[in-house]
PDB file of N, CA and C in Angstrom:
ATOM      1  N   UNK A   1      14.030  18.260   2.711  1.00  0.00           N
ATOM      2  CA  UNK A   1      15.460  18.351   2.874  1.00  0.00           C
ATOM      3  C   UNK A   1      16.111  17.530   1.762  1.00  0.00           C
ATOM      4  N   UNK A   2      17.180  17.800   0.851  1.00  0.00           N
ATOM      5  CA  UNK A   2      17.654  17.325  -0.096  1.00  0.00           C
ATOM      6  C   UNK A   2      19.363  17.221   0.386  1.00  0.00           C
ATOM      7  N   UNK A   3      19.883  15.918   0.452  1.00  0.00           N
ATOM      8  CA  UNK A   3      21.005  15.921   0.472  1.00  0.00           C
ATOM      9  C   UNK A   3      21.994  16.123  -0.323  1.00  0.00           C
ATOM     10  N   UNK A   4      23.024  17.026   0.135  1.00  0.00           N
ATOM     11  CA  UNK A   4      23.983  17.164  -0.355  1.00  0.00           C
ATOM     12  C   UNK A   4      24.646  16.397  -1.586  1.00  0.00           C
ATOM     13  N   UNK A   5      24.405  16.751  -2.946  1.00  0.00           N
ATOM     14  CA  UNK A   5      24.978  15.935  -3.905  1.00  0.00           C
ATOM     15  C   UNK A   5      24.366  14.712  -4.259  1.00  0.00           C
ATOM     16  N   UNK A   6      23.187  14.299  -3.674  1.00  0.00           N
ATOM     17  CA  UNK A   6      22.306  13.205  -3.253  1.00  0.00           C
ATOM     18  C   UNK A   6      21.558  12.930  -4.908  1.00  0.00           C
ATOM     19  N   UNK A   7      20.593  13.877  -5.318  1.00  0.00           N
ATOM     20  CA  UNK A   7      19.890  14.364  -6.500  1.00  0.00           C
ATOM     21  C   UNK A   7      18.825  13.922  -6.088  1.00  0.00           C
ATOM     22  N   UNK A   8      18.278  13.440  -4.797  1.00  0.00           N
ATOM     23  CA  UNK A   8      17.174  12.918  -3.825  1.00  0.00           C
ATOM     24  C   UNK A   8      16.509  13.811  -2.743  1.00  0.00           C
ATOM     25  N   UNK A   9      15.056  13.656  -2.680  1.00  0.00           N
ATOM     26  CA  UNK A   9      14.697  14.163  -1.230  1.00  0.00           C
ATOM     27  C   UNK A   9      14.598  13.235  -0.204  1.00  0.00           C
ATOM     28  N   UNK A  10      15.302  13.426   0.688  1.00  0.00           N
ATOM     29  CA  UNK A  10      15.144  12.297   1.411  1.00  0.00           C
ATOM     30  C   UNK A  10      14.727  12.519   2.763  1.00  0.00           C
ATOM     31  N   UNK A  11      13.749  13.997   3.250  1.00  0.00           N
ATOM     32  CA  UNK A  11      13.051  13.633   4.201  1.00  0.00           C
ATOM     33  C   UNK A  11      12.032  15.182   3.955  1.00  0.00           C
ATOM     34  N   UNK A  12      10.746  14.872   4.312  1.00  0.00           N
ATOM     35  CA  UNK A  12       9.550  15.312   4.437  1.00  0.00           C
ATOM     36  C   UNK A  12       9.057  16.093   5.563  1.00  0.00           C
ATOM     37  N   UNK A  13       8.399  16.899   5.274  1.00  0.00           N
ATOM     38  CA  UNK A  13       7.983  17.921   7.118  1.00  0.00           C
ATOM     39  C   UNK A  13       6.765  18.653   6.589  1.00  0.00           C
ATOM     40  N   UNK A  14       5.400  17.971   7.110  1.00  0.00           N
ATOM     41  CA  UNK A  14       4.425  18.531   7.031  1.00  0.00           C
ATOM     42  C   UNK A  14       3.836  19.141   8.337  1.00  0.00           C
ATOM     43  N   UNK A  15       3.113  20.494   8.237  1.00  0.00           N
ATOM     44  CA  UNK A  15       2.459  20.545   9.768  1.00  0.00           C
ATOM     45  C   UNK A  15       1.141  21.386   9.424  1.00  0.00           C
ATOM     46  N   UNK A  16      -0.007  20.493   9.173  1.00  0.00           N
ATOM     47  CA  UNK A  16      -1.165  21.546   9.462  1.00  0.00           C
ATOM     48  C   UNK A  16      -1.408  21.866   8.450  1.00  0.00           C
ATOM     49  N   UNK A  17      -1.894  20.376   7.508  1.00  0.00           N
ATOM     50  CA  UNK A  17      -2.229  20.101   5.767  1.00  0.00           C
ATOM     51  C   UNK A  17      -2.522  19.054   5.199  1.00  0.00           C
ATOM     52  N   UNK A  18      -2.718  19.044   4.342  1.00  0.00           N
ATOM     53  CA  UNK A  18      -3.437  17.704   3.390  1.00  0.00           C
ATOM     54  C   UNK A  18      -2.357  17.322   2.341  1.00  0.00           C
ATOM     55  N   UNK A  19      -2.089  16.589   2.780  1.00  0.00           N
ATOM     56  CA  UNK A  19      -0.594  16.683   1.498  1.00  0.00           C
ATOM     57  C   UNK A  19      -1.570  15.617   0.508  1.00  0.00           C
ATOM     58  N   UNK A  20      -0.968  15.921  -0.926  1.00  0.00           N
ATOM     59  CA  UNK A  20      -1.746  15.389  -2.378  1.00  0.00           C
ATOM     60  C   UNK A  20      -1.391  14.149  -2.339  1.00  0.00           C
ATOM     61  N   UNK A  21      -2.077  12.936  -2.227  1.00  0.00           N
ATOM     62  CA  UNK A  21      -1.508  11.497  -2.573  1.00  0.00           C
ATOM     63  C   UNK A  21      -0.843  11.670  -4.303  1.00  0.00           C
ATOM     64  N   UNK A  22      -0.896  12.847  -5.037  1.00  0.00           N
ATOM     65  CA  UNK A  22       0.167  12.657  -6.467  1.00  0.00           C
ATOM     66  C   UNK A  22       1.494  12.464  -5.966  1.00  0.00           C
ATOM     67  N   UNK A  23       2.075  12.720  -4.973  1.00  0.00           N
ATOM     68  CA  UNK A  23       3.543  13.014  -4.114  1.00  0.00           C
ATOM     69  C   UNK A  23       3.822  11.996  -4.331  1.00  0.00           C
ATOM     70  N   UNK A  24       2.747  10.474  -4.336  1.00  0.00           N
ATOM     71  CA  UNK A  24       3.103   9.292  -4.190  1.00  0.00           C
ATOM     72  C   UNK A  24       4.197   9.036  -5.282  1.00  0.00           C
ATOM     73  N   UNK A  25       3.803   9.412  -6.981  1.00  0.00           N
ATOM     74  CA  UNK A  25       4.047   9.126  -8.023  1.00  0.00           C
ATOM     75  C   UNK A  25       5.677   9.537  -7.841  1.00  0.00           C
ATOM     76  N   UNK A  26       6.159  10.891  -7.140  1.00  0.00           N
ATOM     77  CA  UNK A  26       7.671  10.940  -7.109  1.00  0.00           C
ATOM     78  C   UNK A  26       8.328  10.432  -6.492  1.00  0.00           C
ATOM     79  N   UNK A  27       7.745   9.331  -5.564  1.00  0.00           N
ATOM     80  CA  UNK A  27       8.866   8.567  -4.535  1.00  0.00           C
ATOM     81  C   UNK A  27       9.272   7.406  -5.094  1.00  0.00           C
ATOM     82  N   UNK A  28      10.567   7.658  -5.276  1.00  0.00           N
ATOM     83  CA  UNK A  28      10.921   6.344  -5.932  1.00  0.00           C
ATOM     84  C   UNK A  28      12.089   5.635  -5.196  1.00  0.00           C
ATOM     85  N   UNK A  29      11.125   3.605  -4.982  1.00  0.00           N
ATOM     86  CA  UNK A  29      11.347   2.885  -4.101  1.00  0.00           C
ATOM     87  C   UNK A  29      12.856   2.663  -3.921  1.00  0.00           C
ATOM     88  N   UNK A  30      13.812   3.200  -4.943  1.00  0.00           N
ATOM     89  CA  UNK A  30      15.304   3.261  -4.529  1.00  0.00           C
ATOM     90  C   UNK A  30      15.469   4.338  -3.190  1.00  0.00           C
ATOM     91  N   UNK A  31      15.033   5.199  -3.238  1.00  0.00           N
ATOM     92  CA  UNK A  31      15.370   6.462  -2.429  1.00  0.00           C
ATOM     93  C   UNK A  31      14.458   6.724  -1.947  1.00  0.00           C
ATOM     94  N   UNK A  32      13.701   6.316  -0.554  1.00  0.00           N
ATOM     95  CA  UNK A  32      12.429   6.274  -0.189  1.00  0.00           C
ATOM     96  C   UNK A  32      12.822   7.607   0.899  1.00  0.00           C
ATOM     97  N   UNK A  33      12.183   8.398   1.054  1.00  0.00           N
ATOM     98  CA  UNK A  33      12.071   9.772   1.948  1.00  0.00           C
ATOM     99  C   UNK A  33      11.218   9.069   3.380  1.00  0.00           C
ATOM    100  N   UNK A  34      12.217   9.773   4.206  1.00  0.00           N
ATOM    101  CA  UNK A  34      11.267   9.611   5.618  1.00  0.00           C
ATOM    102  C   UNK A  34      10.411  10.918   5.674  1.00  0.00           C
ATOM    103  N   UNK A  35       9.214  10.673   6.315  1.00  0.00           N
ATOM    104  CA  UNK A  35       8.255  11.742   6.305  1.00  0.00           C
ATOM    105  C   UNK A  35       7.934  12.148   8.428  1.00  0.00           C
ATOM    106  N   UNK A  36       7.502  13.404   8.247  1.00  0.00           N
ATOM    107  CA  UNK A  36       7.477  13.603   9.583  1.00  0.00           C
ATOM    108  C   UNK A  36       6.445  14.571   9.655  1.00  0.00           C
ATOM    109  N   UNK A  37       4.856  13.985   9.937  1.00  0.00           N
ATOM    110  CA  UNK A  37       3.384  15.451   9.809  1.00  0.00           C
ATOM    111  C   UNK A  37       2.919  15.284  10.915  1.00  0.00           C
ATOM    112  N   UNK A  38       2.653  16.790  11.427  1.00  0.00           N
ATOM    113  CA  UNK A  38       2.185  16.801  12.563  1.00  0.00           C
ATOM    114  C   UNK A  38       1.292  17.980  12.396  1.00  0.00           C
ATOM    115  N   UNK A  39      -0.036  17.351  12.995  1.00  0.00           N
ATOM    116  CA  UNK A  39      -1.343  18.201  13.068  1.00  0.00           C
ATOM    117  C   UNK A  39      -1.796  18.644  14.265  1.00  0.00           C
ATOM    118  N   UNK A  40      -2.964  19.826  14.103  1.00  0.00           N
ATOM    119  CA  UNK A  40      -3.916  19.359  15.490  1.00  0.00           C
ATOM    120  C   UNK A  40      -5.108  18.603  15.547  1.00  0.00           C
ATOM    121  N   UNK A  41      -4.932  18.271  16.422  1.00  0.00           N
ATOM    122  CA  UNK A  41      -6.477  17.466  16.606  1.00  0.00           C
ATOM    123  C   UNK A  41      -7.952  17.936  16.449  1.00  0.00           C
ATOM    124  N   UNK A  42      -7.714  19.440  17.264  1.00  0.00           N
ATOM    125  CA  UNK A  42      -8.732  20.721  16.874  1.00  0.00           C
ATOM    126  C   UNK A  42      -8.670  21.393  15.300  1.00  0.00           C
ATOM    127  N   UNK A  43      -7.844  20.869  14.541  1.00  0.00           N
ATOM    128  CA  UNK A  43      -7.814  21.949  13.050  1.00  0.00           C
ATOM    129  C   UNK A  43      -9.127  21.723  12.633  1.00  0.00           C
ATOM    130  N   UNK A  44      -9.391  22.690  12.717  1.00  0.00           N
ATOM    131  CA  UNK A  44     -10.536  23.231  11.695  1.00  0.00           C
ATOM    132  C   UNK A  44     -10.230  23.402   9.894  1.00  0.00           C
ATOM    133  N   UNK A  45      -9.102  23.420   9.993  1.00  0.00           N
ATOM    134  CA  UNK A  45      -9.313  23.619   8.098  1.00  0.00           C
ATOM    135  C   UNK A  45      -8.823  22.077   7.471  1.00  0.00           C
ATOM    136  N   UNK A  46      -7.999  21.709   8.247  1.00  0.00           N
ATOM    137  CA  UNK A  46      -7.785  20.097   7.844  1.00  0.00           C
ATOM    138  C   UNK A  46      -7.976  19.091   9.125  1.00  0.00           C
ATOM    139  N   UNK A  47      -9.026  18.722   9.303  1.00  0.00           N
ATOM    140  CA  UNK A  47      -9.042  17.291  10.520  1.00  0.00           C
ATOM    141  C   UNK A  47      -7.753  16.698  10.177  1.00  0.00           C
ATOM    142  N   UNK A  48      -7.405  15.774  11.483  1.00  0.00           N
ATOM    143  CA  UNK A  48      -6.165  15.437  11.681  1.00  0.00           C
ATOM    144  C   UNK A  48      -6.286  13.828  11.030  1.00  0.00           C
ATOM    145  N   UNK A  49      -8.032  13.414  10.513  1.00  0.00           N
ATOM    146  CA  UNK A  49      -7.529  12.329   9.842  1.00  0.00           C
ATOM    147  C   UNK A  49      -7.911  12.710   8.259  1.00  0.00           C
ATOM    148  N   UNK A  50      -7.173  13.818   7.876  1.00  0.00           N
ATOM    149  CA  UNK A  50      -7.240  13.847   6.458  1.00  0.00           C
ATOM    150  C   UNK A  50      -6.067  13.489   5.474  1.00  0.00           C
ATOM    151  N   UNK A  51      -5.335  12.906   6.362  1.00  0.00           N
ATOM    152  CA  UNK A  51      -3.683  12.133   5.845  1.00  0.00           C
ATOM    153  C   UNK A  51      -3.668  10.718   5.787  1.00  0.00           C
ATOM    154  N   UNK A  52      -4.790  10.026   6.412  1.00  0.00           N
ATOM    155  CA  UNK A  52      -4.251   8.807   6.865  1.00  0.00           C
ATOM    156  C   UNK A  52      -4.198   8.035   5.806  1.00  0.00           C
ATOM    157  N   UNK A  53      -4.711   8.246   4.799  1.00  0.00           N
ATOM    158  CA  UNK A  53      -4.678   7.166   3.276  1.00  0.00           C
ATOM    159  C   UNK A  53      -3.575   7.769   2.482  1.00  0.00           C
ATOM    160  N   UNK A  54      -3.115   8.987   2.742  1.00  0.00           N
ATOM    161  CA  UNK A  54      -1.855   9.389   2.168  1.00  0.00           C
ATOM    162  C   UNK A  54      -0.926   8.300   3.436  1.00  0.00           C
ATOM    163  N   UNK A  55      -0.817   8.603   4.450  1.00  0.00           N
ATOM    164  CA  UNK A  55       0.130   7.702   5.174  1.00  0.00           C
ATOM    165  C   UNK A  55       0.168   6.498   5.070  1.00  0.00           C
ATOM    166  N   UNK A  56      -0.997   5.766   4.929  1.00  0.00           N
ATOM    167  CA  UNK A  56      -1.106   3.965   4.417  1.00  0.00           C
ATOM    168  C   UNK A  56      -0.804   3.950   3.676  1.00  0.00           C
ATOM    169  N   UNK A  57      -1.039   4.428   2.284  1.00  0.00           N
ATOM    170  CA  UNK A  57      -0.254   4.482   1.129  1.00  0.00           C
ATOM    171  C   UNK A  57       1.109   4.324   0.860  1.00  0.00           C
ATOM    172  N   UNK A  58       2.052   5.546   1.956  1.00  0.00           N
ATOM    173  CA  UNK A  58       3.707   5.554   2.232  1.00  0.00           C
ATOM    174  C   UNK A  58       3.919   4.625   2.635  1.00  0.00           C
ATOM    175  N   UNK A  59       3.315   4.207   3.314  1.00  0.00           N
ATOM    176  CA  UNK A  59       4.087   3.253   4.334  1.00  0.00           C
ATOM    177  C   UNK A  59       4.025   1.500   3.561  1.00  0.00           C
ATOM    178  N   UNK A  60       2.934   2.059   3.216  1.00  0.00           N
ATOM    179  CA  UNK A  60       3.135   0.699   2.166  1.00  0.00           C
ATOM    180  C   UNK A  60       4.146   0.562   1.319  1.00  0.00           C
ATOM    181  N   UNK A  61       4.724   1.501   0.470  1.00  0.00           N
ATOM    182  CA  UNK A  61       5.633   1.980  -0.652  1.00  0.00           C
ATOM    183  C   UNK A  61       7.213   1.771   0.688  1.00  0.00           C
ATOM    184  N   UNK A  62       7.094   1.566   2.110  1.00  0.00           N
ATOM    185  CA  UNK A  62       8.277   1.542   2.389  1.00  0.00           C
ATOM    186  C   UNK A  62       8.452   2.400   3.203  1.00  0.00           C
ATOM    187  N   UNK A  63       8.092   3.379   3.054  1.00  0.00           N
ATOM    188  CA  UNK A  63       8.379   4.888   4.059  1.00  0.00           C
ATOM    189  C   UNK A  63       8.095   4.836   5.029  1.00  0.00           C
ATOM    190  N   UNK A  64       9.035   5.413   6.053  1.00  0.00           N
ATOM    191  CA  UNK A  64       9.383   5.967   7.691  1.00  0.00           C
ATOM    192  C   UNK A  64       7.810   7.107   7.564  1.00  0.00           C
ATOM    193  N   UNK A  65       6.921   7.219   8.338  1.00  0.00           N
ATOM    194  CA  UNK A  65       6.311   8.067   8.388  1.00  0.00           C
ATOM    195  C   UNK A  65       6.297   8.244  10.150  1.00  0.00           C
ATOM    196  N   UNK A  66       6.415   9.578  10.800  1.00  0.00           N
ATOM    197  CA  UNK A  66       6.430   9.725  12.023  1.00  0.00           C
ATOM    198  C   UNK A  66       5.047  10.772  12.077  1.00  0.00           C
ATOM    199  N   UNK A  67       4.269  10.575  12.431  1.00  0.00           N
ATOM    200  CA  UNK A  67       2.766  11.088  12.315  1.00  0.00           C
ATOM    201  C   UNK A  67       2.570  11.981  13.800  1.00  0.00           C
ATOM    202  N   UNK A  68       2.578  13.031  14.236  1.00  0.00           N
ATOM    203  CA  UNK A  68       2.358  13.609  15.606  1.00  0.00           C
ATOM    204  C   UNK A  68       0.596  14.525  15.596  1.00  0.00           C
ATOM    205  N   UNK A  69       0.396  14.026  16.623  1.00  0.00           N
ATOM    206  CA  UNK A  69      -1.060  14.706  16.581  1.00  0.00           C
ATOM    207  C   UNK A  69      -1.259  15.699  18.147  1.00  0.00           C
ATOM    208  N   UNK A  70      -1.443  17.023  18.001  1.00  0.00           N
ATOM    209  CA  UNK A  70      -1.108  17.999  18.994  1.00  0.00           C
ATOM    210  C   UNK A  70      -2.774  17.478  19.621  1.00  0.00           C
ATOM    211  N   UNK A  71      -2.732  17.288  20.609  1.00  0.00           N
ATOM    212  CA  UNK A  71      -3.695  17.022  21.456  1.00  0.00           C
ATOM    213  C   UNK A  71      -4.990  17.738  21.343  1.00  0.00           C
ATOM    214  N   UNK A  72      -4.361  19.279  21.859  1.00  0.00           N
ATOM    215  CA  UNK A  72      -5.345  20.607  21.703  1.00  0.00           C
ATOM    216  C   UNK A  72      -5.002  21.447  20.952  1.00  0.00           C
ATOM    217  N   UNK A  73      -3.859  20.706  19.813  1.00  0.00           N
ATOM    218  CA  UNK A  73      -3.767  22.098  18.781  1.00  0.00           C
ATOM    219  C   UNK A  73      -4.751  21.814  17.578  1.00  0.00           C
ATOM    220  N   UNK A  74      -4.831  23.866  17.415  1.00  0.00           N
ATOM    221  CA  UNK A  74      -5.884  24.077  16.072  1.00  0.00           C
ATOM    222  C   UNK A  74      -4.701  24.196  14.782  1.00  0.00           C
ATOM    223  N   UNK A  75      -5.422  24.897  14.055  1.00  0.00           N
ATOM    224  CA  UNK A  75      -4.500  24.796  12.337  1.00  0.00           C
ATOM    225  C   UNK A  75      -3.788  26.123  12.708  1.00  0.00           C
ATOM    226  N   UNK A  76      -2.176  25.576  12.609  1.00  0.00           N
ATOM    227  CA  UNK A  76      -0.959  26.712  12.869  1.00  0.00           C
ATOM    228  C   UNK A  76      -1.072  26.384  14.069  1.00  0.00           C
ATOM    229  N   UNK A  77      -1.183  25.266  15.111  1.00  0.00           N
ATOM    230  CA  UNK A  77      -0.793  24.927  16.145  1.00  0.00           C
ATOM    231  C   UNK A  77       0.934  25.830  16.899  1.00  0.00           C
ATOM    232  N   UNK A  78       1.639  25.517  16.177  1.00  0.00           N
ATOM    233  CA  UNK A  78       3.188  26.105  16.426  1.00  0.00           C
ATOM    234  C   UNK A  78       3.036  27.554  16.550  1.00  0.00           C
ATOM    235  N   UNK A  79       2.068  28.366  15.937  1.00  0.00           N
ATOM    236  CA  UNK A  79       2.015  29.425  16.415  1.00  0.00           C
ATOM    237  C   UNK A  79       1.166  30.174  16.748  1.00  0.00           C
ATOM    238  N   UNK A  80      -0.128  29.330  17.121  1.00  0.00           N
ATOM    239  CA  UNK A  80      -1.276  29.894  18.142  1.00  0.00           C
ATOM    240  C   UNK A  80      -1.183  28.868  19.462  1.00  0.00           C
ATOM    241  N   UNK A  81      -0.962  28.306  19.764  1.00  0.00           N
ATOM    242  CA  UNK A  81      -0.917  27.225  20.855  1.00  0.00           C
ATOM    243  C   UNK A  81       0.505  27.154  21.400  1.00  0.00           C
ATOM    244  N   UNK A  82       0.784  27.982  21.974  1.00  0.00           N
ATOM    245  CA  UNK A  82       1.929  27.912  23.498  1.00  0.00           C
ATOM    246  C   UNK A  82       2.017  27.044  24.170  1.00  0.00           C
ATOM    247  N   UNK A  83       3.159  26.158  24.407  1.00  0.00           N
ATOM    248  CA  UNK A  83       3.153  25.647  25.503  1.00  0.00           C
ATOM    249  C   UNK A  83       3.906  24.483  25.315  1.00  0.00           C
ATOM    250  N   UNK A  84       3.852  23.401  26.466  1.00  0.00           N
ATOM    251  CA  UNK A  84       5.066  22.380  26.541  1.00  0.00           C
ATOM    252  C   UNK A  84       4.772  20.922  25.086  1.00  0.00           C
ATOM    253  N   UNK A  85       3.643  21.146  24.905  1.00  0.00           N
ATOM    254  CA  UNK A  85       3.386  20.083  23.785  1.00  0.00           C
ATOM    255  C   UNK A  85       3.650  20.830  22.655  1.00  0.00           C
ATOM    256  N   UNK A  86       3.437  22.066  22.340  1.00  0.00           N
ATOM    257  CA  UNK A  86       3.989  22.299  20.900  1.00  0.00           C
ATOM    258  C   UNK A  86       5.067  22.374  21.067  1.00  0.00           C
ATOM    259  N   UNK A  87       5.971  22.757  22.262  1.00  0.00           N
ATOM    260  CA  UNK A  87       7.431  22.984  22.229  1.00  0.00           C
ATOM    261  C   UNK A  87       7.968  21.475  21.763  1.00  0.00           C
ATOM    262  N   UNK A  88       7.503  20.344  22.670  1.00  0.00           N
ATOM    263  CA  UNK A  88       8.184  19.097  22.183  1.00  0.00           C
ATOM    264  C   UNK A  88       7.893  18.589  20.631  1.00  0.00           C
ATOM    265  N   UNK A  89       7.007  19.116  20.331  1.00  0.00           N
ATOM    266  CA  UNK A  89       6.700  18.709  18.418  1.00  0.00           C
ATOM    267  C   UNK A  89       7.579  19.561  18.361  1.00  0.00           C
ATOM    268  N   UNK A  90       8.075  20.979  18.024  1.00  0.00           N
ATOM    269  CA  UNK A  90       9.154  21.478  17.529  1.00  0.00           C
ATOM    270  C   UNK A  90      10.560  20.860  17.369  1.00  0.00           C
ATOM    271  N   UNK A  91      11.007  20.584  18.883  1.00  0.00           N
ATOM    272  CA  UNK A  91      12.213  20.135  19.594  1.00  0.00           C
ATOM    273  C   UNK A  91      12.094  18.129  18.160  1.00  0.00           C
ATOM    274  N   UNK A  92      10.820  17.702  18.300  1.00  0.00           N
ATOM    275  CA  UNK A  92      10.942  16.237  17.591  1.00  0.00           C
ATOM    276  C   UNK A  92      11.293  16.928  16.507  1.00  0.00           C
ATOM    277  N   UNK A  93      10.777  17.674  15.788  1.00  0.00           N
ATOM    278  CA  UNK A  93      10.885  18.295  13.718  1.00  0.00           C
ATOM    279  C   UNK A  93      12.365  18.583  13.837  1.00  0.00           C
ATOM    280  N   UNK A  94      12.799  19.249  15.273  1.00  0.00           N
ATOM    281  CA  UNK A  94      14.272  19.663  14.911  1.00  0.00           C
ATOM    282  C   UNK A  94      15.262  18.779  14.737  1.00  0.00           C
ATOM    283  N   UNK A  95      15.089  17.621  15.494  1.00  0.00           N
ATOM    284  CA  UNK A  95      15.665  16.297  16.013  1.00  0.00           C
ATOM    285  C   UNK A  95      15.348  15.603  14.536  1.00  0.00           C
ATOM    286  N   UNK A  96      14.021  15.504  14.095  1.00  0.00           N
ATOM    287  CA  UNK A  96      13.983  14.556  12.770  1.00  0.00           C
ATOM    288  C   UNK A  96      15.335  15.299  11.887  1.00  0.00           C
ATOM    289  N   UNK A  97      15.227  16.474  11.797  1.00  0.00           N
ATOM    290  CA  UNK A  97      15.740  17.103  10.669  1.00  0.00           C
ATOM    291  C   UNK A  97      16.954  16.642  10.591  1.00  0.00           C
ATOM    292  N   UNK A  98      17.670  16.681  11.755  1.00  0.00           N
ATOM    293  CA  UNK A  98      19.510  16.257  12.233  1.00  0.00           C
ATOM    294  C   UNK A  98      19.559  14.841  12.073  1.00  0.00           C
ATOM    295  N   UNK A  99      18.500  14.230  11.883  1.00  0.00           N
ATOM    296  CA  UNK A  99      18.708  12.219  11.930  1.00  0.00           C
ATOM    297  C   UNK A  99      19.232  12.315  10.383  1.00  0.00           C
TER     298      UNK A  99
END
């Protein structure tokens, strides 16, 4: 999400991926981006701890990271896995987005 007139990104939305620790190199500590990734626990194409040295990393640099881990979701959780826990990860991404 890039604000309005901003020339900044200032918030992040991963779900069900490996994001590149190079990302690190564009955050710059004036304008630090809040981040918001949410996996499943079952993914098969990315385990759900294939972020966590990208996330120690952010968080070191300063960054809001809100990390959600779907209990029994697989990879594309949001749209193979029905039900009241993916609905509330949605309902949180929608809620991050409006903060």
């Amino acid at each position: 999400m890039i604000k309005k007139d901003s020339g900044f990104i200032n918030k992040i939305i991963a779900y069900c991926g490996k994001i590149d620790l190079n990302i690190n190199k564009l955050i710059k500590t004036s304008n630090l981006p809040k981040f918001f990734i949410a996996m499943g626990s079952l993914d098969d194409v990315y385990p759900s701890y294939c972020n966590d040295s990208f996330i120690k990393e952010v968080r070191n640099l300063g960054c809001e990271v809100e990390f959600i881990l779907h209990s029994k979701g697989e990879h594309g959780f949001e749209v193979f896995n029905e039900g009241e826990e993916t609905n509330r990860i949605i309902e949180q991404t929608i809620k991050f987005i409006g903060q």
